[in-house]
Protein backbone atom coordinates (compact mmCIF):
# COMPACT_ATOMS: atom_id res chain seq x y z
CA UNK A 1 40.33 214.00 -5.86
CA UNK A 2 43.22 212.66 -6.85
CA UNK A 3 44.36 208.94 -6.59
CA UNK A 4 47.21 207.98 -4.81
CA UNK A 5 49.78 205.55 -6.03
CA UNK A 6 50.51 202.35 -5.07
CA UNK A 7 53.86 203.67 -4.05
CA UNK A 8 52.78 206.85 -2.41
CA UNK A 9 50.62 204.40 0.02
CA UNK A 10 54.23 201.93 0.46
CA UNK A 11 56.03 205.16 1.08
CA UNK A 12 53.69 206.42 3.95
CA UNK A 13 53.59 202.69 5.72
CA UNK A 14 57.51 202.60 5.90
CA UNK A 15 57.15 206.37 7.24
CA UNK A 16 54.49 205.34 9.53
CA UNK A 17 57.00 201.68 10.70
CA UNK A 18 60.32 204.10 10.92
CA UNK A 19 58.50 206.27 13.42
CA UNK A 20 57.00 203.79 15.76
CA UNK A 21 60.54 202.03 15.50
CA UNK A 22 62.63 204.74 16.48
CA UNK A 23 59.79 205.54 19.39
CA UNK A 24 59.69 202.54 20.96
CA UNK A 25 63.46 202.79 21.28
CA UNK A 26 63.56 205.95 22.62
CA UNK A 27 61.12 204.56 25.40
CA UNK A 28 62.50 201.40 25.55
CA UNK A 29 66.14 203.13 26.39
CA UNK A 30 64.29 206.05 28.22
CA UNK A 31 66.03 208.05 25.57
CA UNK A 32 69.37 207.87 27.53
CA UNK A 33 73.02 206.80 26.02
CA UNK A 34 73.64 203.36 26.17
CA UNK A 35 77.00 204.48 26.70
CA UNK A 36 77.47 206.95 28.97
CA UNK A 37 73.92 207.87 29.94
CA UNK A 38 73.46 211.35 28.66
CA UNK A 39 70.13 212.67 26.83
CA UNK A 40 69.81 210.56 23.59
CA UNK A 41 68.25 211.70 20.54
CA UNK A 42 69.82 209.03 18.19
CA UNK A 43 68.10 205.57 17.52
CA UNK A 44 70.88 203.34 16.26
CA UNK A 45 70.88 200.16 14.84
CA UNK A 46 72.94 197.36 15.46
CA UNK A 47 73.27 195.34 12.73
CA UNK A 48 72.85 198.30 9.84
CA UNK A 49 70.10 198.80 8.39
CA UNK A 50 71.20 199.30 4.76
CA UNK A 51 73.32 195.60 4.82
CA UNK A 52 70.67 193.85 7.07
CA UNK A 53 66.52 195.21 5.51
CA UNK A 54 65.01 192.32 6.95
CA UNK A 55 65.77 193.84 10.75
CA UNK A 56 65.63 197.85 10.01
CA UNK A 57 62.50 197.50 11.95
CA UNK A 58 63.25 194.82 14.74
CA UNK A 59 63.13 196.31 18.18
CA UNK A 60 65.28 194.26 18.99
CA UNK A 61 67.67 195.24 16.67
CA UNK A 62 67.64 198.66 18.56
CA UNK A 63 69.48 201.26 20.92
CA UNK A 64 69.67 204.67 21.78
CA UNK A 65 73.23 206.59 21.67
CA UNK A 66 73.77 210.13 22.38
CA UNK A 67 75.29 212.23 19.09
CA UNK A 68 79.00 211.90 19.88
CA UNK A 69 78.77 208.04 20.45
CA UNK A 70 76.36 207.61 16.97
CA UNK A 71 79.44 209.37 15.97
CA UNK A 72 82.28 207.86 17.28
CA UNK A 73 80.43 204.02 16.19
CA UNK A 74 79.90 205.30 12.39
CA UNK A 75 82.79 207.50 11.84
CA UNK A 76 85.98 205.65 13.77
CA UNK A 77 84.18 202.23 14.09
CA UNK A 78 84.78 202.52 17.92
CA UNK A 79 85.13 198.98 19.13
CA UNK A 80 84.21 200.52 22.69
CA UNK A 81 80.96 201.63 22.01
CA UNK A 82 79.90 198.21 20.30
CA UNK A 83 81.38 196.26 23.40
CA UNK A 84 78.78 198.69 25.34
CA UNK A 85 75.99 197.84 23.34
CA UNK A 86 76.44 193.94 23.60
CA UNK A 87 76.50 194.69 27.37
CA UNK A 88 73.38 196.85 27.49
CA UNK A 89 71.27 194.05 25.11
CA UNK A 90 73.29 190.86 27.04
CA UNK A 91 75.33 188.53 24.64
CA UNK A 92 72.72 186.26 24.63
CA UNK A 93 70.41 188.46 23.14
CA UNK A 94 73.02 189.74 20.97
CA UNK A 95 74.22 186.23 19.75
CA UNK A 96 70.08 185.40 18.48
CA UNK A 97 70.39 189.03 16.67
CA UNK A 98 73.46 187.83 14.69
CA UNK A 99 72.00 184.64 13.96
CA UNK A 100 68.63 186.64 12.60
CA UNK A 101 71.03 188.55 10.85
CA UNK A 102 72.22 185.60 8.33
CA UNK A 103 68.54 184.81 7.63
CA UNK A 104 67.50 185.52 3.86
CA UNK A 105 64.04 187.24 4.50
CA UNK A 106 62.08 188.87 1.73
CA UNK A 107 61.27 192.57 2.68
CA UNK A 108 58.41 193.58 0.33
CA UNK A 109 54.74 194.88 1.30
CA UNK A 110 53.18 191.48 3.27
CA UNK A 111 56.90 191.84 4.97
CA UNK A 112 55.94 195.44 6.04
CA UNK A 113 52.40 195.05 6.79
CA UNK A 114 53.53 192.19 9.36
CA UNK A 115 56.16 194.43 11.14
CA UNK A 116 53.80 197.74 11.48
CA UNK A 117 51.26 195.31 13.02
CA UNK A 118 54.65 193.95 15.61
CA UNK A 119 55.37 198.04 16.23
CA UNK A 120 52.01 198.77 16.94
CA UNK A 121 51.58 196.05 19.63
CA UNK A 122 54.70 197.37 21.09
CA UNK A 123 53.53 200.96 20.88
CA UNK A 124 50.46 200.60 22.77
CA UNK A 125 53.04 198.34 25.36
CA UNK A 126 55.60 201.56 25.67
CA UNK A 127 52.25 203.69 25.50
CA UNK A 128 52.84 205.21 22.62
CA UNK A 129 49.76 204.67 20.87
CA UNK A 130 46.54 204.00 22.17
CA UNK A 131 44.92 202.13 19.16
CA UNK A 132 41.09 202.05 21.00
């Protein structure tokens, strides 16, 4: 049998957080638009992912958007469909997301072991998983 690698078993937990993330905010949005309601198949992020690793798997840090809103955020920067997102979360909410933002967190494997334990509370809570 052959061993896996360190990073093979990394790889598979950051699979394994991504999908209960993007799960729990299909549930948590009843995989509707934000925006305009329609079916939703796209899990967005608010603060970005790739700028902000330390909240790529906050559900909080979370919304669904339907394809030609993802769109229309990424591609044209749509000032519209941010103003609907701070309105769907609440400012408040929205205002403790940007200060979590400027935190300097380490994301490493104690980092991700601590959030797939967060996703998987919130899993079985959507009733996604039933962990028994």
């Amino acid at each position: 049998m052959k061993k896996t690698t360190h990073k093979a078993d990394i790889d598979v937990k950051k699979s394994w957080a991504y999908y209960l993330w993007t799960a729990i905010i299909y549930k948590k949005y009843y995989g509707q638009c934000i925006v305009c309601g329609s079916p939703a198949n796209d899990a967005h992020h608010i603060f970005p992912k790739g700028a902000y690793p330390h909240m790529k798997l906050d559900i909080n840090n979370g919304v669904m958007l339907c394809r030609d809103h993802h769109d229309a955020y990424h591609s044209k920067q749509d000032i519209n469909v941010l103003q609907a997102i701070i309105e769907a979360i609440g400012r408040k909410e929205y205002k403790k997301l940007k200060l979590f933002s400027q935190q300097n967190i380490k994301v490493n494997e104690k980092w991700l072991d601590k959030q797939i334990k967060i996703l998987e509370t919130a899993a079985k809570h959507y009733g996604i998983l039933d962990l028994t």
